[in-house]
PDB file of N, CA and C in Angstrom:
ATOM      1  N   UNK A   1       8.995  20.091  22.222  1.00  0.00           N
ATOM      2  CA  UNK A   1       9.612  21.379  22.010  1.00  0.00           C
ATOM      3  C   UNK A   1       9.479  22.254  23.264  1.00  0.00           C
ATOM      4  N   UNK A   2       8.766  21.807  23.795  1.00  0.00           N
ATOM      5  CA  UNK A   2       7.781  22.826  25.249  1.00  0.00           C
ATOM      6  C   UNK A   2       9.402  22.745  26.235  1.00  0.00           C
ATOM      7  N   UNK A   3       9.329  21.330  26.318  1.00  0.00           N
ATOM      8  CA  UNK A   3      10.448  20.782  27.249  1.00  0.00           C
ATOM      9  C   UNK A   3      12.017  21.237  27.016  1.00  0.00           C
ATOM     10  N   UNK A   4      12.124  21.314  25.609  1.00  0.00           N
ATOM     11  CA  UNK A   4      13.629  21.952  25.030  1.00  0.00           C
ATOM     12  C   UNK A   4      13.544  23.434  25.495  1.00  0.00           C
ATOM     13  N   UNK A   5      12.547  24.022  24.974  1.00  0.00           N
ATOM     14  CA  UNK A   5      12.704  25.333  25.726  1.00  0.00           C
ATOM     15  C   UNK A   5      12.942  25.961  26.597  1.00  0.00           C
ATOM     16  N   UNK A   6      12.157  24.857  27.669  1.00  0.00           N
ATOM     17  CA  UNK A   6      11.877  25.264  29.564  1.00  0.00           C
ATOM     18  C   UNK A   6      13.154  24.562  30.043  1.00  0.00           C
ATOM     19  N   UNK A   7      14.372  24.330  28.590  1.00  0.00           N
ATOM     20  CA  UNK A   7      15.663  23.940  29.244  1.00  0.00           C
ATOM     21  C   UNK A   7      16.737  24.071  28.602  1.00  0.00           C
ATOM     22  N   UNK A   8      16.964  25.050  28.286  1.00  0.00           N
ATOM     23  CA  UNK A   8      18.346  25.539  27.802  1.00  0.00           C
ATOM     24  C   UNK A   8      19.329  24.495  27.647  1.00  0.00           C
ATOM     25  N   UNK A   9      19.681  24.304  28.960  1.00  0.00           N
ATOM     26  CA  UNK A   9      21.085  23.479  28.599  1.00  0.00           C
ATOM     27  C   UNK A   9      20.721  21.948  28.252  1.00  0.00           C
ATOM     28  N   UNK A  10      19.385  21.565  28.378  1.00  0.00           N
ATOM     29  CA  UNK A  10      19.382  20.343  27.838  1.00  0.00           C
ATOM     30  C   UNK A  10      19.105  20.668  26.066  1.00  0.00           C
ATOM     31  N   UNK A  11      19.284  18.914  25.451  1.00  0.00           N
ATOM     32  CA  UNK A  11      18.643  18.908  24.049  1.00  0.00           C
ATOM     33  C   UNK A  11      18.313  17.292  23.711  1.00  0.00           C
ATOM     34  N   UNK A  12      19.045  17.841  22.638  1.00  0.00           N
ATOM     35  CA  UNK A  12      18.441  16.151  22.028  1.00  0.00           C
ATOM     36  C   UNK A  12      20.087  15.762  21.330  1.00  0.00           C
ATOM     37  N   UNK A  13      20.631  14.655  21.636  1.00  0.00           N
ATOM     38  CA  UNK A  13      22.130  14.350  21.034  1.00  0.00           C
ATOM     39  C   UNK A  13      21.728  13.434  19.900  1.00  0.00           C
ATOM     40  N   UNK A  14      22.482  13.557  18.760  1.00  0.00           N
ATOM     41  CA  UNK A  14      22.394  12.808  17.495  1.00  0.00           C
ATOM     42  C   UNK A  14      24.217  12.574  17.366  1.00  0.00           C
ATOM     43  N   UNK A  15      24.561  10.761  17.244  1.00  0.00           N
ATOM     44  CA  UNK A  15      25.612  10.511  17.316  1.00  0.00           C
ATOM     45  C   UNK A  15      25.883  10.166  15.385  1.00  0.00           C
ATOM     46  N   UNK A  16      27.068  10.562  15.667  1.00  0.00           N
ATOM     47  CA  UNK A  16      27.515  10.797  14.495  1.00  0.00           C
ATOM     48  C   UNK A  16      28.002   9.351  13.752  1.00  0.00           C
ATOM     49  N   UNK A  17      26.533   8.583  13.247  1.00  0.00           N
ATOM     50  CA  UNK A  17      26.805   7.575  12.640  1.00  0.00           C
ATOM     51  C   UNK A  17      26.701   7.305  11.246  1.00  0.00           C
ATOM     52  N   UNK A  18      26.268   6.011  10.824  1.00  0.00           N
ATOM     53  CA  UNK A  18      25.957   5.685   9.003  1.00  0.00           C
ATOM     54  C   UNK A  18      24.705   6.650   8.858  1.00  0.00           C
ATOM     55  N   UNK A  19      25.542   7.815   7.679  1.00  0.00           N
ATOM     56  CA  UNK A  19      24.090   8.879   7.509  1.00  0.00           C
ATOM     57  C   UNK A  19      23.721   8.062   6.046  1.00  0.00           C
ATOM     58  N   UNK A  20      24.129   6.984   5.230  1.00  0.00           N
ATOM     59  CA  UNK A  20      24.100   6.101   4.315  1.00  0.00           C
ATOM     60  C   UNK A  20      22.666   5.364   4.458  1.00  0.00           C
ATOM     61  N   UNK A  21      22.634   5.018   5.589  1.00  0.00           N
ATOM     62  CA  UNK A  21      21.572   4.123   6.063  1.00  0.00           C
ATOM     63  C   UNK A  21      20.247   4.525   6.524  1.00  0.00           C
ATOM     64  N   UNK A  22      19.496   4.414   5.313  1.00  0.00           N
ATOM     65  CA  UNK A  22      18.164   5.002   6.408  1.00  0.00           C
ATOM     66  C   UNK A  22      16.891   3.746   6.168  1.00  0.00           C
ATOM     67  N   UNK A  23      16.230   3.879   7.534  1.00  0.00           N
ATOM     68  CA  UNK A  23      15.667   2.797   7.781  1.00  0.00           C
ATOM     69  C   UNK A  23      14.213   4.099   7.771  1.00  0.00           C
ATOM     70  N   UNK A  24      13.015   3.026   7.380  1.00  0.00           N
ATOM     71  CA  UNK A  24      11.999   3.502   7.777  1.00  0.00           C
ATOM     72  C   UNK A  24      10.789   2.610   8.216  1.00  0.00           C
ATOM     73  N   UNK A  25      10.433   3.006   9.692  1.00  0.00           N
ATOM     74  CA  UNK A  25       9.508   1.367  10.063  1.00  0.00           C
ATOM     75  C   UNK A  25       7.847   2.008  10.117  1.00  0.00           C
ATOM     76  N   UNK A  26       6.721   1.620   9.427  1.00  0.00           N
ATOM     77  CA  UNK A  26       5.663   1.849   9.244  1.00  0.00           C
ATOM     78  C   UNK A  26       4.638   0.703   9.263  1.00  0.00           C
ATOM     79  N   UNK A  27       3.357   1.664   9.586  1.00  0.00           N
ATOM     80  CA  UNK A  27       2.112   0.703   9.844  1.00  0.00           C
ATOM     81  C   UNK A  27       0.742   1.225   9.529  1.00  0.00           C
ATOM     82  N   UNK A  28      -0.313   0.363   8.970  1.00  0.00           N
ATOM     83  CA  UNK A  28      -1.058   1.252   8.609  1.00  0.00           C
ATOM     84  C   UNK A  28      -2.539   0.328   9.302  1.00  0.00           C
ATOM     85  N   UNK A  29      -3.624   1.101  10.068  1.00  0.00           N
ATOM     86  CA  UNK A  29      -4.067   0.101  10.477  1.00  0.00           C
ATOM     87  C   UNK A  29      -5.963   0.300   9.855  1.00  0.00           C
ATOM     88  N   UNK A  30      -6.394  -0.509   9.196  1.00  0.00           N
ATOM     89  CA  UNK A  30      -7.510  -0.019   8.174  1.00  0.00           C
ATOM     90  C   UNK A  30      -8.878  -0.036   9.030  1.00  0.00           C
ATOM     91  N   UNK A  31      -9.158   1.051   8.566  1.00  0.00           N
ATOM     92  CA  UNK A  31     -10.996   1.369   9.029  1.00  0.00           C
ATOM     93  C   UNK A  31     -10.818   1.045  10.285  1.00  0.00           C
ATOM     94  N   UNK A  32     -10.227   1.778  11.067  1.00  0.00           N
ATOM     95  CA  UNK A  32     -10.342   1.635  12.791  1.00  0.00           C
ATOM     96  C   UNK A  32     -11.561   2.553  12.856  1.00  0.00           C
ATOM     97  N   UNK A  33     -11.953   3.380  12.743  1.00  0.00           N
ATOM     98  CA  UNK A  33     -12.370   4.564  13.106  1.00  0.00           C
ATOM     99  C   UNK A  33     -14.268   3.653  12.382  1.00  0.00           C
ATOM    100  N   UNK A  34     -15.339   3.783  13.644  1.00  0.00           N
ATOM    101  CA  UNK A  34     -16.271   3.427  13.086  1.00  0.00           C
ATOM    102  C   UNK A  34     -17.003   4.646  12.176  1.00  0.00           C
ATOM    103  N   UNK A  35     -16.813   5.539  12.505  1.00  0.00           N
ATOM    104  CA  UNK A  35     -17.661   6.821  12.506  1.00  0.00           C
ATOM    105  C   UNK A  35     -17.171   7.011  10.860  1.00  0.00           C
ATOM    106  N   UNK A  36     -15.407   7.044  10.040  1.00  0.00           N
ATOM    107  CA  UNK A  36     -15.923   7.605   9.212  1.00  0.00           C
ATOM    108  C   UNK A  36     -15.125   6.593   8.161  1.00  0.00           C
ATOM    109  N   UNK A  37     -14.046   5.606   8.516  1.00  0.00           N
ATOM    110  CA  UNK A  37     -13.961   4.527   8.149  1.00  0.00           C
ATOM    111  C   UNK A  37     -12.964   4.928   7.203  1.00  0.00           C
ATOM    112  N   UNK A  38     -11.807   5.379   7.890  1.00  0.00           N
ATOM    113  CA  UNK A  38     -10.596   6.079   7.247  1.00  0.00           C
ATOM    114  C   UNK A  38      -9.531   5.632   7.652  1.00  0.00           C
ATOM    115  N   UNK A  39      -9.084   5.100   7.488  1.00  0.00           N
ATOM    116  CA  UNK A  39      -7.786   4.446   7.892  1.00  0.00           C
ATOM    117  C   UNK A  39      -6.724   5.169   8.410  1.00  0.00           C
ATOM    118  N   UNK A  40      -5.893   4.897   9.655  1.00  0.00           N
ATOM    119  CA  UNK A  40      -5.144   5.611  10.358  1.00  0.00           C
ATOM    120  C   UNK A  40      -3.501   5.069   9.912  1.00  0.00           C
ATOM    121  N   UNK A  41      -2.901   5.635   9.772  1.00  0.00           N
ATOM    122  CA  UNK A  41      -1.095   5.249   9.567  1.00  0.00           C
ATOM    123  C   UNK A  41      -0.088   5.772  10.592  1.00  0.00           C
ATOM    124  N   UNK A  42       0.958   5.434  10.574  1.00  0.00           N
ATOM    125  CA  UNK A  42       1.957   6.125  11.187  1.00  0.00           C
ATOM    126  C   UNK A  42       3.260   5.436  10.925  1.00  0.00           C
ATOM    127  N   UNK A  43       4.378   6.206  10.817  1.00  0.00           N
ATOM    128  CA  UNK A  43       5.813   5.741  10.847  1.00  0.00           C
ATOM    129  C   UNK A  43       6.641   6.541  11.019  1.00  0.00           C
ATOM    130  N   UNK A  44       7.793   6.044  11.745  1.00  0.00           N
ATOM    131  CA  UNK A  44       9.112   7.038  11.827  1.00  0.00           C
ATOM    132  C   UNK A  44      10.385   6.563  10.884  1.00  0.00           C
ATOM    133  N   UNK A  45      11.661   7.413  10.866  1.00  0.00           N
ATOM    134  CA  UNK A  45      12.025   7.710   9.744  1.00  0.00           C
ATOM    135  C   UNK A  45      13.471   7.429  10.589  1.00  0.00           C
ATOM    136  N   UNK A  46      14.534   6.377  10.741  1.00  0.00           N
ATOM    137  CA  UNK A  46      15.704   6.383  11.398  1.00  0.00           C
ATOM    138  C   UNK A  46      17.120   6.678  10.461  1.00  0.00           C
ATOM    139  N   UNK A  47      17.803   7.357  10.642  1.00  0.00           N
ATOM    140  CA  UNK A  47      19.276   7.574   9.861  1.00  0.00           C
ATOM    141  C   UNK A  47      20.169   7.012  10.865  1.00  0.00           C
ATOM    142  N   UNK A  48      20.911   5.665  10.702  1.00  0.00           N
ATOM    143  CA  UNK A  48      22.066   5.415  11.474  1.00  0.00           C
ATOM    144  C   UNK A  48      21.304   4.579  12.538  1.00  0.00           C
ATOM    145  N   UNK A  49      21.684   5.565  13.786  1.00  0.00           N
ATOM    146  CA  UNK A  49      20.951   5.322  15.013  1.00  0.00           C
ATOM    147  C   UNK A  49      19.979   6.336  15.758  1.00  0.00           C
ATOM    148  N   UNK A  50      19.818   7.004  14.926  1.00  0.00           N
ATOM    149  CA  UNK A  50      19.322   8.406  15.214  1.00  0.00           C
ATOM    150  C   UNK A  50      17.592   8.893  14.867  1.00  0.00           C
ATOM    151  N   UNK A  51      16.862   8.443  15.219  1.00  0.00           N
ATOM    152  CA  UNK A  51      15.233   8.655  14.901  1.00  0.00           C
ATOM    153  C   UNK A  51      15.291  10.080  14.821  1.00  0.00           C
ATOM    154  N   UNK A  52      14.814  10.867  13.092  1.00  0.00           N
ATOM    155  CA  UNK A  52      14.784  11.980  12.827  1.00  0.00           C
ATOM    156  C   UNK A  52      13.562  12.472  12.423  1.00  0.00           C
ATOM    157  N   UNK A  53      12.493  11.488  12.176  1.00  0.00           N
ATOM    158  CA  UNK A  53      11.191  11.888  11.484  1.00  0.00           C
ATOM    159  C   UNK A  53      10.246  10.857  11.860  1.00  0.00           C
ATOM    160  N   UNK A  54       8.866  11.286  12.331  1.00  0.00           N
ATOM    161  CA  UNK A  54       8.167  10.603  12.609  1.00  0.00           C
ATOM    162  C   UNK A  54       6.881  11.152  12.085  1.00  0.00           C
ATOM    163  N   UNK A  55       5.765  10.153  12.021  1.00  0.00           N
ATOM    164  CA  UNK A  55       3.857  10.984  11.762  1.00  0.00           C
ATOM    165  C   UNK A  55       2.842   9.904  12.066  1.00  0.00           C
ATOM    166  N   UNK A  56       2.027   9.973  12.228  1.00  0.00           N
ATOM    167  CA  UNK A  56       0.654   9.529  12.254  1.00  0.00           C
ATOM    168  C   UNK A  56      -0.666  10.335  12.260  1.00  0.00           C
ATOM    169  N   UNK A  57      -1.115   9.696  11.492  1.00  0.00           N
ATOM    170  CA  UNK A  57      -2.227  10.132  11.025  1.00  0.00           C
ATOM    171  C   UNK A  57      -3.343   9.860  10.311  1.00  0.00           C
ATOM    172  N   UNK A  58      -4.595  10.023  10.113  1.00  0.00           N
ATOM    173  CA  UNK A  58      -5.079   9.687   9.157  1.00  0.00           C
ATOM    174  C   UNK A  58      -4.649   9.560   7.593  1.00  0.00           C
ATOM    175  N   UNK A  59      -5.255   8.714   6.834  1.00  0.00           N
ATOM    176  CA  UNK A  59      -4.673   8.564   5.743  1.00  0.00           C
ATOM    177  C   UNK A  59      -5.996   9.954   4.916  1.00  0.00           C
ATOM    178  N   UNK A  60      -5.529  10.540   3.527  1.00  0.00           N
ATOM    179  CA  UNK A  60      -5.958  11.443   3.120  1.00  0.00           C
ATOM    180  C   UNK A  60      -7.409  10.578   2.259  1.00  0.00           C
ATOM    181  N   UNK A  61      -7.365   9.204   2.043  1.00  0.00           N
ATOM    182  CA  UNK A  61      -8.488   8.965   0.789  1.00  0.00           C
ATOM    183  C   UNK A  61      -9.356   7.501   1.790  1.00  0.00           C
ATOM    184  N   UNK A  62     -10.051   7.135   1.844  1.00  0.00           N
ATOM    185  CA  UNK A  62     -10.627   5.789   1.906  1.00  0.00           C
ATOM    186  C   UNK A  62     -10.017   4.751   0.808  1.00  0.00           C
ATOM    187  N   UNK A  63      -9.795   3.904   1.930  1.00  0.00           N
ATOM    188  CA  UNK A  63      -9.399   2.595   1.373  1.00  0.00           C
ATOM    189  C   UNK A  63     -10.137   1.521   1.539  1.00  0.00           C
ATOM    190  N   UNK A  64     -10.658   0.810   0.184  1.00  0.00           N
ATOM    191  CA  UNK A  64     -11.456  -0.286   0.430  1.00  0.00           C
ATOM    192  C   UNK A  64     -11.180  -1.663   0.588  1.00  0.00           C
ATOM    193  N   UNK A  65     -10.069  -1.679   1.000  1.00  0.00           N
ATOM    194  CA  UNK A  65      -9.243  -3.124   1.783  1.00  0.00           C
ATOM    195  C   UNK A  65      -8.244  -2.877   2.463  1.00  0.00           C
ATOM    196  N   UNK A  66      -7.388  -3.511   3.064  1.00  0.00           N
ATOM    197  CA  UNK A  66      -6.756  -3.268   3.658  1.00  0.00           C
ATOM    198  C   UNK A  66      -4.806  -3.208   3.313  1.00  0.00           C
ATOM    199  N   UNK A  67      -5.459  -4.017   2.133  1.00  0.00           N
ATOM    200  CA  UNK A  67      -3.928  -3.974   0.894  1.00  0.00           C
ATOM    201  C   UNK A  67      -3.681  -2.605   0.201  1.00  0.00           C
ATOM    202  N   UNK A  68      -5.073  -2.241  -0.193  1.00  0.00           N
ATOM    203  CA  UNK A  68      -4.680  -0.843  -0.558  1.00  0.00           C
ATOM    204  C   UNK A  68      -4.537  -0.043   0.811  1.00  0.00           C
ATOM    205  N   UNK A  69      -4.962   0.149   1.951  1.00  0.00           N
ATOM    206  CA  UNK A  69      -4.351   0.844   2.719  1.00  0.00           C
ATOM    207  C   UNK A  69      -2.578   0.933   3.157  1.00  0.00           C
ATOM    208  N   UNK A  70      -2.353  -0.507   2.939  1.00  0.00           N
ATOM    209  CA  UNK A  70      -0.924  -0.519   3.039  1.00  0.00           C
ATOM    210  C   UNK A  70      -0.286  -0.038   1.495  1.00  0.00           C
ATOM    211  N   UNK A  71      -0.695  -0.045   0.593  1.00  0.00           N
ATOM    212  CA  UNK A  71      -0.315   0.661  -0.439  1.00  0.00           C
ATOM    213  C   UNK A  71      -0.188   2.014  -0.386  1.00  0.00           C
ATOM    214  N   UNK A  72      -1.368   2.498  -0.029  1.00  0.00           N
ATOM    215  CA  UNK A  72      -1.213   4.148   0.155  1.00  0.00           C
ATOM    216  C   UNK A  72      -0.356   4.824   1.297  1.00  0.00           C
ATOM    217  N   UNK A  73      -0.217   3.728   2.229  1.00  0.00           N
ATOM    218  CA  UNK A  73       0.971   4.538   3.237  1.00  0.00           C
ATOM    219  C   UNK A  73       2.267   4.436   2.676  1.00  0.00           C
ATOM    220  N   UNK A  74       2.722   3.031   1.802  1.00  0.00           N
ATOM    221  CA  UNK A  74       3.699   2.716   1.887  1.00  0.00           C
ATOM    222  C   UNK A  74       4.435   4.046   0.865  1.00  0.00           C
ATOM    223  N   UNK A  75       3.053   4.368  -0.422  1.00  0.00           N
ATOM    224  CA  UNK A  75       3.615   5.270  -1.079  1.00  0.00           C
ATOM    225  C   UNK A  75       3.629   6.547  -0.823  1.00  0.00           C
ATOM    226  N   UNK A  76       2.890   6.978   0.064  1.00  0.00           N
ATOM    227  CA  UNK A  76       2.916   8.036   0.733  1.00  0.00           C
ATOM    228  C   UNK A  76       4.355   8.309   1.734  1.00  0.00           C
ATOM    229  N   UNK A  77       4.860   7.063   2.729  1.00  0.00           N
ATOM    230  CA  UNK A  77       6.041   7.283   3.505  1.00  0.00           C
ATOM    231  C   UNK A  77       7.336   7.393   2.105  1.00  0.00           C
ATOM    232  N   UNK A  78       7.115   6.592   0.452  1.00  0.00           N
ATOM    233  CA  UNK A  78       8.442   6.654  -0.041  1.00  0.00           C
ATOM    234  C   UNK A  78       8.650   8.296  -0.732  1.00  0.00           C
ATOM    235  N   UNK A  79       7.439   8.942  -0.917  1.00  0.00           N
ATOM    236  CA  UNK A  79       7.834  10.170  -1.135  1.00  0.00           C
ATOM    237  C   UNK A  79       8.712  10.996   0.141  1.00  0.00           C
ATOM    238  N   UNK A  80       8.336  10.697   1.094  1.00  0.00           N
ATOM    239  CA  UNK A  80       8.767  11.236   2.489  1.00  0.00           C
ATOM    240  C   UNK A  80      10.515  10.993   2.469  1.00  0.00           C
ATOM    241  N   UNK A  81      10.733   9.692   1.999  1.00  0.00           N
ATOM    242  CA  UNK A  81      11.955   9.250   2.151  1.00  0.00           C
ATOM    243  C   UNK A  81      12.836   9.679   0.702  1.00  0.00           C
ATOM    244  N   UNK A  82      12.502  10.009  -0.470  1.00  0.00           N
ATOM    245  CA  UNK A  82      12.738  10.953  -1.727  1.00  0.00           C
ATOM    246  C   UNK A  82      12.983  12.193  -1.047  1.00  0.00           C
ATOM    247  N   UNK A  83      12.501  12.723  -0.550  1.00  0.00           N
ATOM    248  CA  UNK A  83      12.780  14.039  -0.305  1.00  0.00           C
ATOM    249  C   UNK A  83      13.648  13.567   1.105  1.00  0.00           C
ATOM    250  N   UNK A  84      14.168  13.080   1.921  1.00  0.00           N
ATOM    251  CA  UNK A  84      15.087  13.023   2.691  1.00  0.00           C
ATOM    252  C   UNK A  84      15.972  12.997   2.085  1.00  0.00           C
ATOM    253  N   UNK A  85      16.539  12.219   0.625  1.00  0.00           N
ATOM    254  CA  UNK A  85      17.586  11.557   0.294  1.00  0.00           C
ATOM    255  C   UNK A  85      18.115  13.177   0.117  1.00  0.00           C
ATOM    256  N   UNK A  86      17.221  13.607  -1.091  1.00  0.00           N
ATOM    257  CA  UNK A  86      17.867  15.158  -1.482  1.00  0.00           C
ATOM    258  C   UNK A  86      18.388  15.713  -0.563  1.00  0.00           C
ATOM    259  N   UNK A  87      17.240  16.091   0.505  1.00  0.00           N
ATOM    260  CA  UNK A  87      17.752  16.725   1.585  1.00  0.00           C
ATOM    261  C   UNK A  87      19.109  16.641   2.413  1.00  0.00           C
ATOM    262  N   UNK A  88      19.697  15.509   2.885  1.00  0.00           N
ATOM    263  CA  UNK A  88      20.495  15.259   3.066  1.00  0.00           C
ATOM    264  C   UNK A  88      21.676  15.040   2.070  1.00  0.00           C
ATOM    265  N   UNK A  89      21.379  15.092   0.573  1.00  0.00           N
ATOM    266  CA  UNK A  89      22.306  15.728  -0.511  1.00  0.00           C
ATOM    267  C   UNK A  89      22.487  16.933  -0.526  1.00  0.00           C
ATOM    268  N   UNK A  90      21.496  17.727  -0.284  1.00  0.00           N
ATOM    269  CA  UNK A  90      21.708  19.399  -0.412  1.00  0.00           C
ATOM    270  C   UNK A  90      22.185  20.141   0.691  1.00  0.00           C
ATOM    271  N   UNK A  91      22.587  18.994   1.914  1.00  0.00           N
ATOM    272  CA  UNK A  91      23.297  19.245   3.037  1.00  0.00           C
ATOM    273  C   UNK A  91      24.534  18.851   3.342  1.00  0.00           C
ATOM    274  N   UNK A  92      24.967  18.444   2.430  1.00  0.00           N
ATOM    275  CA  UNK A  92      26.544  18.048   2.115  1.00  0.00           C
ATOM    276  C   UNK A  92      26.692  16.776   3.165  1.00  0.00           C
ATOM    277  N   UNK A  93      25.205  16.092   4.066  1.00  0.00           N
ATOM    278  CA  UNK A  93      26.026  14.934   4.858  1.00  0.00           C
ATOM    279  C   UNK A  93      25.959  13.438   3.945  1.00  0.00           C
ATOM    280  N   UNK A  94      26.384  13.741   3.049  1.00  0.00           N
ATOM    281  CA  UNK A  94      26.425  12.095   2.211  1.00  0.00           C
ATOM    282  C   UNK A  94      25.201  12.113   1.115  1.00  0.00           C
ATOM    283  N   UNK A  95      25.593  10.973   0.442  1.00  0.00           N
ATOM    284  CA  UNK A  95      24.388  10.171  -0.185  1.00  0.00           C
ATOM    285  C   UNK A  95      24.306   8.870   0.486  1.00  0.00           C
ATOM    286  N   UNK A  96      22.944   8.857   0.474  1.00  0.00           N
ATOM    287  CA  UNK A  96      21.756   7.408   1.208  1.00  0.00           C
ATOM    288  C   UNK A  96      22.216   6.627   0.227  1.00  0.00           C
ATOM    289  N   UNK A  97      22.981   5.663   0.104  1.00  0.00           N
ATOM    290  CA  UNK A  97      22.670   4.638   0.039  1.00  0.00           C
ATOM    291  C   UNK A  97      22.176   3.347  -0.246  1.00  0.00           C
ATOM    292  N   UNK A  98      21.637   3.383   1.263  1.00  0.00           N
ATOM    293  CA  UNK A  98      20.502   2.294   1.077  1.00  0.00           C
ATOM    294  C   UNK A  98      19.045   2.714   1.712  1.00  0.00           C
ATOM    295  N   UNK A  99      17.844   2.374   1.227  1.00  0.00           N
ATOM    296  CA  UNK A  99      17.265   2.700   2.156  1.00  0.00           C
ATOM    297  C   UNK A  99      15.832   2.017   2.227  1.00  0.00           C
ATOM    298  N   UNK A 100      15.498   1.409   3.380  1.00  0.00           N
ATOM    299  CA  UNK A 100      14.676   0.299   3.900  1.00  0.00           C
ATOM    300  C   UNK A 100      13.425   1.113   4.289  1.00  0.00           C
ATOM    301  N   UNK A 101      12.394   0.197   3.922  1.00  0.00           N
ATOM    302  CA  UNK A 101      10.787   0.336   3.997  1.00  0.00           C
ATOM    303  C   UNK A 101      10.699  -1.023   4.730  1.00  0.00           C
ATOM    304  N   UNK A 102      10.184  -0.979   6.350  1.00  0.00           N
ATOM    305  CA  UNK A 102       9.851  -2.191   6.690  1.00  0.00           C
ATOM    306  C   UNK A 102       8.479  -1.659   7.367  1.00  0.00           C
ATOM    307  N   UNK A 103       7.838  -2.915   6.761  1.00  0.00           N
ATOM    308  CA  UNK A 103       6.105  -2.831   7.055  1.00  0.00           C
ATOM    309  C   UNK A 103       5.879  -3.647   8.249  1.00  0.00           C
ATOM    310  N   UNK A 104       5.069  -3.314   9.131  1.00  0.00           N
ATOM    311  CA  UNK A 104       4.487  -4.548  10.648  1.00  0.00           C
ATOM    312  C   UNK A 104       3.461  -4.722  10.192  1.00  0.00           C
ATOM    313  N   UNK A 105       3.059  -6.302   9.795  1.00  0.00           N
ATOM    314  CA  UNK A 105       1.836  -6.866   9.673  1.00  0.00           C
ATOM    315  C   UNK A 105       1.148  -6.837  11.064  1.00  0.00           C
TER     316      UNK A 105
END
């Protein structure tokens, strides 16, 4: 945002593709952290061709394997992607579709 600012005439271009299609690619990687043994996540959020949402972060609960860690992101990113669908209903650009959860082992 620092960079958009300190430049007016630049931005960021979003091409006007499948707003139908939203992809979302996520990862969750368990008990990295020795100290408090919380599992870290992250994923971004693509419409079309267009990367619109991204996060990482710690996850909010301890997970005591690593299946439930991928559980709790995965359900944590599909609320994320519920509230896109609306969103982009209550913005008159379409209804989603389809829309993809792909996990990296």
């Amino acid at each position: 945002m620092k960079y958009i600012k300190g430049f007016p005439g630049k931005g960021l271009l979003y091409g006007h593709s499948n707003h139908s299609k939203i992809v979302c690619y996520l990862d969750a990687d368990w008990t990295r952290s020795p100290f408090d043994r919380i599992s870290t996540f992250g994923y971004c959020v693509v419409i079309g061709d267009n990367l619109i949402s991204w996060k990482n972060k710690k996850q909010d609960v301890v997970a005591t394997s690593s299946t439930e860690a991928k559980y709790i992101v995965m359900a944590s990113t599909t609320y994320e992607l519920i509230w896109l669908k609306y969103l982009l209903k209550e913005l008159q650009m379409g209804e989603a579709t389809q829309m993809t959860l792909i996990y990296g082992n």
